[in-house]
N, C-alpha and C. Protein backbone atom coordinates (compact mmCIF):
# COMPACT_ATOMS: atom_id res chain seq x y z
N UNK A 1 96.81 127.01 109.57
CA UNK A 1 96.50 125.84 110.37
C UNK A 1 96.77 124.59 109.52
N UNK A 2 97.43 123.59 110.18
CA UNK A 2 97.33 122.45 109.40
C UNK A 2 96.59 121.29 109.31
N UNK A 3 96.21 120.36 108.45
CA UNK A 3 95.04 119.69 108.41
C UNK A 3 94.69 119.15 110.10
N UNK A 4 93.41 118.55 110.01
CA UNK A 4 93.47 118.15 111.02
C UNK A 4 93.30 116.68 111.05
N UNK A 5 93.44 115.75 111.96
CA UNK A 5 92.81 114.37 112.22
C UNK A 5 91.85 113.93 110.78
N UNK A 6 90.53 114.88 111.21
CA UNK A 6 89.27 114.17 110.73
C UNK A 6 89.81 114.34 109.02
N UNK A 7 90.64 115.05 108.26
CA UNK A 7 91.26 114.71 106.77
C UNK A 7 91.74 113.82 106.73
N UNK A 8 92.48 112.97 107.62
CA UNK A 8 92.96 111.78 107.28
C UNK A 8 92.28 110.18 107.16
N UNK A 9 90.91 110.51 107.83
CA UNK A 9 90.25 109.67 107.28
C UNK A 9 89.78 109.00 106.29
N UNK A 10 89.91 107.76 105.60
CA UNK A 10 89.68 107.43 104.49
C UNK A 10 88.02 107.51 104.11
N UNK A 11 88.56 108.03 102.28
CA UNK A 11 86.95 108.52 101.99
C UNK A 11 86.45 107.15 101.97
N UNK A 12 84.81 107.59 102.71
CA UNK A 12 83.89 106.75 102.16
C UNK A 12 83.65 106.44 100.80
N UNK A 13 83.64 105.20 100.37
CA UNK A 13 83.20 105.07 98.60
C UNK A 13 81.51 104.68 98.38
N UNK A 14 80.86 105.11 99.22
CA UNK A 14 79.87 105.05 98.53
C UNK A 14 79.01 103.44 98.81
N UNK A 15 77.78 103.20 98.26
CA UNK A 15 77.42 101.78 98.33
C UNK A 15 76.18 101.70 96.57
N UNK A 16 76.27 100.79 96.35
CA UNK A 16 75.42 100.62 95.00
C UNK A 16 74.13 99.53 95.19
N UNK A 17 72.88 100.14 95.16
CA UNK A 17 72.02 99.12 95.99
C UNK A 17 70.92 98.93 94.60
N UNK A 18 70.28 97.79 94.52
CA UNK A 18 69.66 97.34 93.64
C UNK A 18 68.50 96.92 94.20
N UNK A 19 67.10 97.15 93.81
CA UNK A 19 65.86 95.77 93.75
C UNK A 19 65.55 95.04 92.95
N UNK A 20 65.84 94.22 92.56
CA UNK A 20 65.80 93.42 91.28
C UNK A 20 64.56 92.54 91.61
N UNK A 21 63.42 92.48 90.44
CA UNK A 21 62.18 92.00 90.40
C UNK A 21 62.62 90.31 89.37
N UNK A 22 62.72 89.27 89.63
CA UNK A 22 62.86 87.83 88.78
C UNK A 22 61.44 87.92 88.02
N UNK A 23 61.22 87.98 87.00
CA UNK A 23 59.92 87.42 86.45
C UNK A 23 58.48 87.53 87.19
N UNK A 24 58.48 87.99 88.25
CA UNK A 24 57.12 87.85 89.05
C UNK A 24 57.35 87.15 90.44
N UNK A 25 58.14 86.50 90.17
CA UNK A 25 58.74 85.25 91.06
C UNK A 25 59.22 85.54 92.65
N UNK A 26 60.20 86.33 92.66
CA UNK A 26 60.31 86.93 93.74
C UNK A 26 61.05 88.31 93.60
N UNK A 27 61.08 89.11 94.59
CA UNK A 27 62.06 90.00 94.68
C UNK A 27 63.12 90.24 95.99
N UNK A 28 64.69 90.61 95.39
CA UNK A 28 65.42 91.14 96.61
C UNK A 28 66.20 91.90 96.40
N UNK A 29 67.22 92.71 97.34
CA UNK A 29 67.47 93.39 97.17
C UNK A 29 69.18 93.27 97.44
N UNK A 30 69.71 94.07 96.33
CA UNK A 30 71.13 93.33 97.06
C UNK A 30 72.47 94.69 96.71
N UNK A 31 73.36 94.93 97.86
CA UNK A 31 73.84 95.57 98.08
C UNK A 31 75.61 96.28 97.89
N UNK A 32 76.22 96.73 97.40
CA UNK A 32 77.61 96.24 97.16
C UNK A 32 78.28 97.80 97.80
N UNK A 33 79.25 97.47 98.75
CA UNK A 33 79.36 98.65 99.65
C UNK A 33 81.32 98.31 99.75
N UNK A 34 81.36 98.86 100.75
CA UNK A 34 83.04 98.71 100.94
C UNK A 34 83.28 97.67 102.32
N UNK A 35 82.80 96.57 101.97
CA UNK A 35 82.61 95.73 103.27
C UNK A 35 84.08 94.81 103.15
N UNK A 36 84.55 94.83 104.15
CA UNK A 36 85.84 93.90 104.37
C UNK A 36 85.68 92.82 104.47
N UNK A 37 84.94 92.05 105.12
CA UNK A 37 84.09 90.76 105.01
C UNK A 37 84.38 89.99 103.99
N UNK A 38 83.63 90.85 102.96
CA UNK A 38 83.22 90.24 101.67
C UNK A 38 84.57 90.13 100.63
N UNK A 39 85.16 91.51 100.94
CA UNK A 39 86.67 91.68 100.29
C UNK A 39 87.02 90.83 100.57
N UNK A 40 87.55 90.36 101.66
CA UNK A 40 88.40 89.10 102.32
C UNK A 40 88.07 87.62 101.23
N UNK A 41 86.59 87.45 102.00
CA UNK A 41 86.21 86.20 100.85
C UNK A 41 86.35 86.17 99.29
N UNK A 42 86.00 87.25 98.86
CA UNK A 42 86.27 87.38 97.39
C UNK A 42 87.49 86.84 96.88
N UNK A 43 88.42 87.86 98.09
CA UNK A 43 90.02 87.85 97.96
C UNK A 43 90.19 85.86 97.79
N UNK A 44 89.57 85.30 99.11
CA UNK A 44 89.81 83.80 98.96
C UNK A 44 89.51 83.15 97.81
N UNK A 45 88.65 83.34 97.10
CA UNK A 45 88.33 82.81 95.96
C UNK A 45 88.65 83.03 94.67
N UNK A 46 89.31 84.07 94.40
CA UNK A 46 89.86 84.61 93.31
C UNK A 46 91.51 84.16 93.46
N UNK A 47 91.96 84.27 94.84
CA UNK A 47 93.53 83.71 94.67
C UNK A 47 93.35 83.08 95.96
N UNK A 48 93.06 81.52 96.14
CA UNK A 48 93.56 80.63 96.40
C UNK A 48 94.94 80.72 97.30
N UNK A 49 94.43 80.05 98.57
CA UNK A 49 96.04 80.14 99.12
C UNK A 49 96.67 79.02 99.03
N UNK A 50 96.46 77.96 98.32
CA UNK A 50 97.07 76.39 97.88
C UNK A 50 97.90 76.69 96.48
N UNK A 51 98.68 76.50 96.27
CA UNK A 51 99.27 76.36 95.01
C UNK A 51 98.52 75.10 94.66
N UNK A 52 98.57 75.24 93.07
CA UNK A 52 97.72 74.20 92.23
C UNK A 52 99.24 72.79 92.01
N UNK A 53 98.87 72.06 92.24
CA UNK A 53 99.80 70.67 91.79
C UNK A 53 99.18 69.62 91.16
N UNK A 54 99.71 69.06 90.69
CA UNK A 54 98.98 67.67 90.21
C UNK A 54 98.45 67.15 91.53
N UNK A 55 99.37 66.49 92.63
CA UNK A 55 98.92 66.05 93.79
C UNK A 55 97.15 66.53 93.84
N UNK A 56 97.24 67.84 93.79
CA UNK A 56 95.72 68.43 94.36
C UNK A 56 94.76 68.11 93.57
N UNK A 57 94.91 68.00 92.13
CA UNK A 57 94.15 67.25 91.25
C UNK A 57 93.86 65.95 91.15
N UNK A 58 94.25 65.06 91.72
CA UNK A 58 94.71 63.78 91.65
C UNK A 58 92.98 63.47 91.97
N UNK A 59 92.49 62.65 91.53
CA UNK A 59 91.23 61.35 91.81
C UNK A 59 91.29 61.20 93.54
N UNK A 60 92.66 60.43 93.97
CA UNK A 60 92.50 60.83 95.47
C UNK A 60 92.47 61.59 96.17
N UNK A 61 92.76 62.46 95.75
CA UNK A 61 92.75 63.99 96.62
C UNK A 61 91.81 64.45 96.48
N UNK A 62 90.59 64.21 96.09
CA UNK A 62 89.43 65.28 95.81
C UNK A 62 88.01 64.31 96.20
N UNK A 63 87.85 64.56 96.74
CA UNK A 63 86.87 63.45 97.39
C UNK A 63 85.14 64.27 97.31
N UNK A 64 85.25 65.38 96.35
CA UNK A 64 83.86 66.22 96.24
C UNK A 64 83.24 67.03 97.04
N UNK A 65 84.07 67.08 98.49
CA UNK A 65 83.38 68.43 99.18
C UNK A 65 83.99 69.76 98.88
N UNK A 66 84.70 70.00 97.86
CA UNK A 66 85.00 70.66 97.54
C UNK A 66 84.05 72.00 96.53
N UNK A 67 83.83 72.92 96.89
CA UNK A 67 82.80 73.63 95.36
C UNK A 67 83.67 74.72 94.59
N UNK A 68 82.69 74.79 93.64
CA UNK A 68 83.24 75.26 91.87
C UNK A 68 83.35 76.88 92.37
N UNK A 69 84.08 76.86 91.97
CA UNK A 69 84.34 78.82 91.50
C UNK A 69 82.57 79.91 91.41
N UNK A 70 81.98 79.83 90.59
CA UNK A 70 80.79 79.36 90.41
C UNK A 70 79.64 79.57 91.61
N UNK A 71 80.05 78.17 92.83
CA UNK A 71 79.16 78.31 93.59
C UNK A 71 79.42 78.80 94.33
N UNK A 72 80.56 79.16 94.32
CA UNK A 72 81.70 80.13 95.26
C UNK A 72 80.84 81.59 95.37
N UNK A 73 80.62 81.80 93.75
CA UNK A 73 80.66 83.57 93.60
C UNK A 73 78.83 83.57 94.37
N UNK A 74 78.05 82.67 94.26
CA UNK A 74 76.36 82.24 94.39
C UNK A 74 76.50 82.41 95.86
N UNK A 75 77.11 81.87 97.02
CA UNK A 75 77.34 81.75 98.01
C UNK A 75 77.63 83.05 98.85
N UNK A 76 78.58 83.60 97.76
CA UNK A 76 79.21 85.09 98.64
C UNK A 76 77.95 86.29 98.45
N UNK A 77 77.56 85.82 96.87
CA UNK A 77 76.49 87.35 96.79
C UNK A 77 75.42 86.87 98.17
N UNK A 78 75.03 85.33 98.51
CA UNK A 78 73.75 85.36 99.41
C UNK A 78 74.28 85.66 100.27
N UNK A 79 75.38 85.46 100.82
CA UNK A 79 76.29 85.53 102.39
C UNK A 79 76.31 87.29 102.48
N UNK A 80 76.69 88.06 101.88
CA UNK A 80 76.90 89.40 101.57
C UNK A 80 76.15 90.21 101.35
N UNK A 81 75.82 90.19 100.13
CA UNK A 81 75.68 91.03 99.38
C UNK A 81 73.53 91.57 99.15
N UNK A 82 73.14 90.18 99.33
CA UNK A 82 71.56 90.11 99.50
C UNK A 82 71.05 91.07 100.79
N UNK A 83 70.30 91.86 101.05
CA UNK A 83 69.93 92.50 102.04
C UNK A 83 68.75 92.01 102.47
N UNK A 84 67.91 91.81 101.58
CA UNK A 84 66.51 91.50 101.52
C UNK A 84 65.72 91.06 100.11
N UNK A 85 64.85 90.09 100.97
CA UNK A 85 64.31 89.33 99.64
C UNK A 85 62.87 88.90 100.36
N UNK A 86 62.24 88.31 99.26
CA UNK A 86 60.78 87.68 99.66
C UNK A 86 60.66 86.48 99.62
N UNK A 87 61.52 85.72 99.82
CA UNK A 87 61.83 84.20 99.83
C UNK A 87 61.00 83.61 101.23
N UNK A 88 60.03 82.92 101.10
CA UNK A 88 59.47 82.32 101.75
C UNK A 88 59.89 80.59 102.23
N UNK A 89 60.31 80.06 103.87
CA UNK A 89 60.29 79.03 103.74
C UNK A 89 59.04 78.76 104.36
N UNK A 90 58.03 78.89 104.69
CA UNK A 90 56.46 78.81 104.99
C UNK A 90 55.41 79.98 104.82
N UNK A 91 53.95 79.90 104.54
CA UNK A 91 53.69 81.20 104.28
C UNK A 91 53.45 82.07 105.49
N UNK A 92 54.30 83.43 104.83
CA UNK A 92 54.26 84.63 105.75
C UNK A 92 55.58 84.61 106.68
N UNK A 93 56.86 83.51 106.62
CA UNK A 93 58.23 83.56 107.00
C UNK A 93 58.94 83.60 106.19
N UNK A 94 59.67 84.93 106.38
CA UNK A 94 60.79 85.14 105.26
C UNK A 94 61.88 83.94 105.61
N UNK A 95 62.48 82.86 104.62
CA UNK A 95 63.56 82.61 104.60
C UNK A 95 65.22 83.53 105.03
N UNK A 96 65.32 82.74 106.30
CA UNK A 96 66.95 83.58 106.40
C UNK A 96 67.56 84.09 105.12
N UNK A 97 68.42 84.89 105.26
CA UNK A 97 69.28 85.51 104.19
C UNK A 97 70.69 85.03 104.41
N UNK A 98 70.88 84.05 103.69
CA UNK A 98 72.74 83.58 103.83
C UNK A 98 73.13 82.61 102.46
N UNK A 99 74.24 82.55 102.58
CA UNK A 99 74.59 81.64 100.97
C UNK A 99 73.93 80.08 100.87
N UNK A 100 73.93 79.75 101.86
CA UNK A 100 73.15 78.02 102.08
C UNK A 100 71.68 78.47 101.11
N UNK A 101 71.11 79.45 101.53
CA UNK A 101 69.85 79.62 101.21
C UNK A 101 69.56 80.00 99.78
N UNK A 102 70.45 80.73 99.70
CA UNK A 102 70.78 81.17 98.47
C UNK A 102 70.90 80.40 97.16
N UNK A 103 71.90 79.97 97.58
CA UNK A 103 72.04 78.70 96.31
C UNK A 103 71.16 77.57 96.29
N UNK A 104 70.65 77.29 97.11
CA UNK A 104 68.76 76.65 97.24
C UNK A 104 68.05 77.00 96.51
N UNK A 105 68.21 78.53 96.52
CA UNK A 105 67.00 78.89 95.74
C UNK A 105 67.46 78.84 94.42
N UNK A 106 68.71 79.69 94.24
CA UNK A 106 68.84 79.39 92.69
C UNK A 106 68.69 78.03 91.82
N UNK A 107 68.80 77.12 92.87
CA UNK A 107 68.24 75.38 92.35
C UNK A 107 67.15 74.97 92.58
N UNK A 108 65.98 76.18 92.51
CA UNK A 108 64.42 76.21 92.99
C UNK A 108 63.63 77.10 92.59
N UNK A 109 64.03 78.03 92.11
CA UNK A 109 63.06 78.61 90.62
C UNK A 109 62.17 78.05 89.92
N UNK A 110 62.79 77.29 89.19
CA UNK A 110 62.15 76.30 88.02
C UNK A 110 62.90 75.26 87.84
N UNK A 111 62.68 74.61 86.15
CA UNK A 111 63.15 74.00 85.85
C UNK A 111 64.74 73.84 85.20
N UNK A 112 65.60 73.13 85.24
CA UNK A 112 66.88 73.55 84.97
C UNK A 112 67.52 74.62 83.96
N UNK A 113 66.52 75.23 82.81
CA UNK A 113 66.81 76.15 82.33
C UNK A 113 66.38 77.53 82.81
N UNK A 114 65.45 77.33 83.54
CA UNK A 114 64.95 78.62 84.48
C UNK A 114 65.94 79.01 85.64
N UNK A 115 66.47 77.94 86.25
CA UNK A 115 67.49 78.14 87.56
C UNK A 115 68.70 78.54 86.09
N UNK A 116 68.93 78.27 85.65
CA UNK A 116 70.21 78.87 84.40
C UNK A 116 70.18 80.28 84.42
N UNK A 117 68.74 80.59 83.90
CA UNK A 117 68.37 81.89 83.62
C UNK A 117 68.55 82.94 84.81
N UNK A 118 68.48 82.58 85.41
CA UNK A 118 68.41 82.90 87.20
C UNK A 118 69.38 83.39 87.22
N UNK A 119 70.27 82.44 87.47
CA UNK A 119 71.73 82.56 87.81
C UNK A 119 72.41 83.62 86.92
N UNK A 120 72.13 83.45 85.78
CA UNK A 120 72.44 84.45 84.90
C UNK A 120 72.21 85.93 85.14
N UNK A 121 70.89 86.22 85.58
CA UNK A 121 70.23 86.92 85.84
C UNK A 121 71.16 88.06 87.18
N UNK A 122 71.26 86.87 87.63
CA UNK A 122 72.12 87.37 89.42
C UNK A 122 73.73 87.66 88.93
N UNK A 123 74.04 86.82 88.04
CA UNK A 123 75.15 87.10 87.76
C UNK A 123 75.46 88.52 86.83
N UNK A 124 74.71 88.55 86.35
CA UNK A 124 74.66 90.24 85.28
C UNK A 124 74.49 91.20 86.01
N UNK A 125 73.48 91.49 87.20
CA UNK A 125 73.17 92.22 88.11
C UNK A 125 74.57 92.47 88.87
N UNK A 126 75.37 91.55 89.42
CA UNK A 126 76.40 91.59 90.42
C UNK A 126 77.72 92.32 89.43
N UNK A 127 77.49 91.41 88.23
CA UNK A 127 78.76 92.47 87.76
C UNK A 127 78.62 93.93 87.18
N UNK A 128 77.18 94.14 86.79
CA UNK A 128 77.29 95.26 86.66
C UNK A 128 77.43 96.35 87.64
N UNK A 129 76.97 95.92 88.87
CA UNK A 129 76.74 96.39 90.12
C UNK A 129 78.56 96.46 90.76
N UNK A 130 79.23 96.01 90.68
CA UNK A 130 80.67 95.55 90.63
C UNK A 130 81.13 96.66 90.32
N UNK A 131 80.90 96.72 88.61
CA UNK A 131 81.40 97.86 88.07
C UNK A 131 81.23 99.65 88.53
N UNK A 132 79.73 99.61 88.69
CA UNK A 132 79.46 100.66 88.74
C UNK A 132 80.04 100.82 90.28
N UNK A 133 80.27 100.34 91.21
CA UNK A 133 80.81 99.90 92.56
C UNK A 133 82.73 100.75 91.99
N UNK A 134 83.20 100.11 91.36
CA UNK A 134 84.59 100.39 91.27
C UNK A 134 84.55 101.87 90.67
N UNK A 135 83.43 102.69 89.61
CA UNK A 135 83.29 103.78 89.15
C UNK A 135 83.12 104.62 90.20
N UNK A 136 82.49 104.49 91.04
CA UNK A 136 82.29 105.29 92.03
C UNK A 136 83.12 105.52 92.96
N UNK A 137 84.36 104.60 93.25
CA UNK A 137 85.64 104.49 94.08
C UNK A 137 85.63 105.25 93.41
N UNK A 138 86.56 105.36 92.13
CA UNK A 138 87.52 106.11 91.05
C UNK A 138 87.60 107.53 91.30
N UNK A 139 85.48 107.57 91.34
CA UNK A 139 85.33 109.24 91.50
C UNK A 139 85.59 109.92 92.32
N UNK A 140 85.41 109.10 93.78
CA UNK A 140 85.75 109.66 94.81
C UNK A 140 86.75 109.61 95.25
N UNK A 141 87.90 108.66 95.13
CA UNK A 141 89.31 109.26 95.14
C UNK A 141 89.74 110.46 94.58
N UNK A 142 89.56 110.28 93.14
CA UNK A 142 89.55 112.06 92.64
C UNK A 142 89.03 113.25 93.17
N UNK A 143 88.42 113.12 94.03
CA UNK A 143 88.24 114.20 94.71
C UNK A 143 89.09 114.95 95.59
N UNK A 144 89.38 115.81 95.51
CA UNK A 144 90.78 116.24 96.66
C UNK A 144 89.86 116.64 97.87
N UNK A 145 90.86 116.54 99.20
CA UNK A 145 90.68 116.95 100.02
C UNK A 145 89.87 118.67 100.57
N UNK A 146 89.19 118.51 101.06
CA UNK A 146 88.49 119.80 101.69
C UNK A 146 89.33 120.71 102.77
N UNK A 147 89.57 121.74 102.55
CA UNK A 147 91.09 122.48 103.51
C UNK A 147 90.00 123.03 104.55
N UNK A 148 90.74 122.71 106.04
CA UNK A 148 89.67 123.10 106.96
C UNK A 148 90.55 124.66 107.42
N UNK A 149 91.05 125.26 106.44
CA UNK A 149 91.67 126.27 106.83
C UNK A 149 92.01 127.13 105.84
N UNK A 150 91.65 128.86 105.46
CA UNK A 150 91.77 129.62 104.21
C UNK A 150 93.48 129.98 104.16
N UNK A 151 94.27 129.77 104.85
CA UNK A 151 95.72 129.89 105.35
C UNK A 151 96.44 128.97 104.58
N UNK A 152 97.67 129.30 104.19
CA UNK A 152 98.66 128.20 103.56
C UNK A 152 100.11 128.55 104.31
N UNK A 153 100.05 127.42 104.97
CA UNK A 153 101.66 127.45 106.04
C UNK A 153 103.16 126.87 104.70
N UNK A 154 104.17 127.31 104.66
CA UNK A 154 105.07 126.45 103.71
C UNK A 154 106.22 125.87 104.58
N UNK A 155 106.33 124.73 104.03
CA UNK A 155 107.57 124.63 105.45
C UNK A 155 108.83 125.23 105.41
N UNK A 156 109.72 125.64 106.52
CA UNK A 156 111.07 126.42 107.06
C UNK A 156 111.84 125.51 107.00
């Protein structure tokens, strides 16, 4: 018999999920899976669909609504990647979960070396979480296919 349909499906890779506790402060939980979404955006921010020119650099051309690489990556983990958290905007209402909020908070911790620490904090978590995210592809590509049949046809 030869494979069927359901082998050609692409393997699932898995998802890498974290609770990360801040200092006492708060906790959430954040998730890194095979989401297209997020691929996409990543994809935007890592390669740019503008070629870089002087023009684009120029004093006039940049008028500051523009954001940093940076708040880029702060934005996508809250937009994405956050599942759940204990972020309160009154007591006993969880604060929405999205990048607006997100990067709020990381500028609402503490004091400017505490929101540093933070960020840091989120940022070590995500790449390690990244990594172990791409280890787990690796493995499961290596895995060969499951034969839904003890038979071996050769072709004529």
């Amino acid at each position: 018999m030869a494979i069927t349909l359901k082998d050609l499906k692409p393997k699932k890779l898995g998802e890498v999920v974290r609770e990360l506790e801040y200092k006492g402060l708060l906790t959430l939980t954040m998730r890194v899976s095979d989401d297209k979404q997020f691929q996409s955006a990543m994809t935007k921010i890592q390669q740019p669909d503008k070629t870089l020119t002087k023009n684009a650099l120029s004093k006039a051309n940049n008028d500051g609504d523009g954001i940093s690489v940076g708040e880029a990556m702060l934005y996508l983990i809250g937009e994405y990647l956050i599942t759940e958290w204990d972020v309160e905007i009154e007591p006993n209402k969880i604060a929405p979960i999205n990048g607006d909020n997100f990067i709020a908070l990381c500028a609402s911790v503490g004091d400017d070396d505490e929101n540093i620490d933070f960020v840091g904090f989120i940022s070590d978590n995500f790449t390690s979480m990244i990594n172990e995210f791409k280890e787990l592809g690796a493995e499961t590509k290596k895995k060969p296919l499951k034969s839904t049949s003890g038979s071996k046809k050769t072709a004529s």
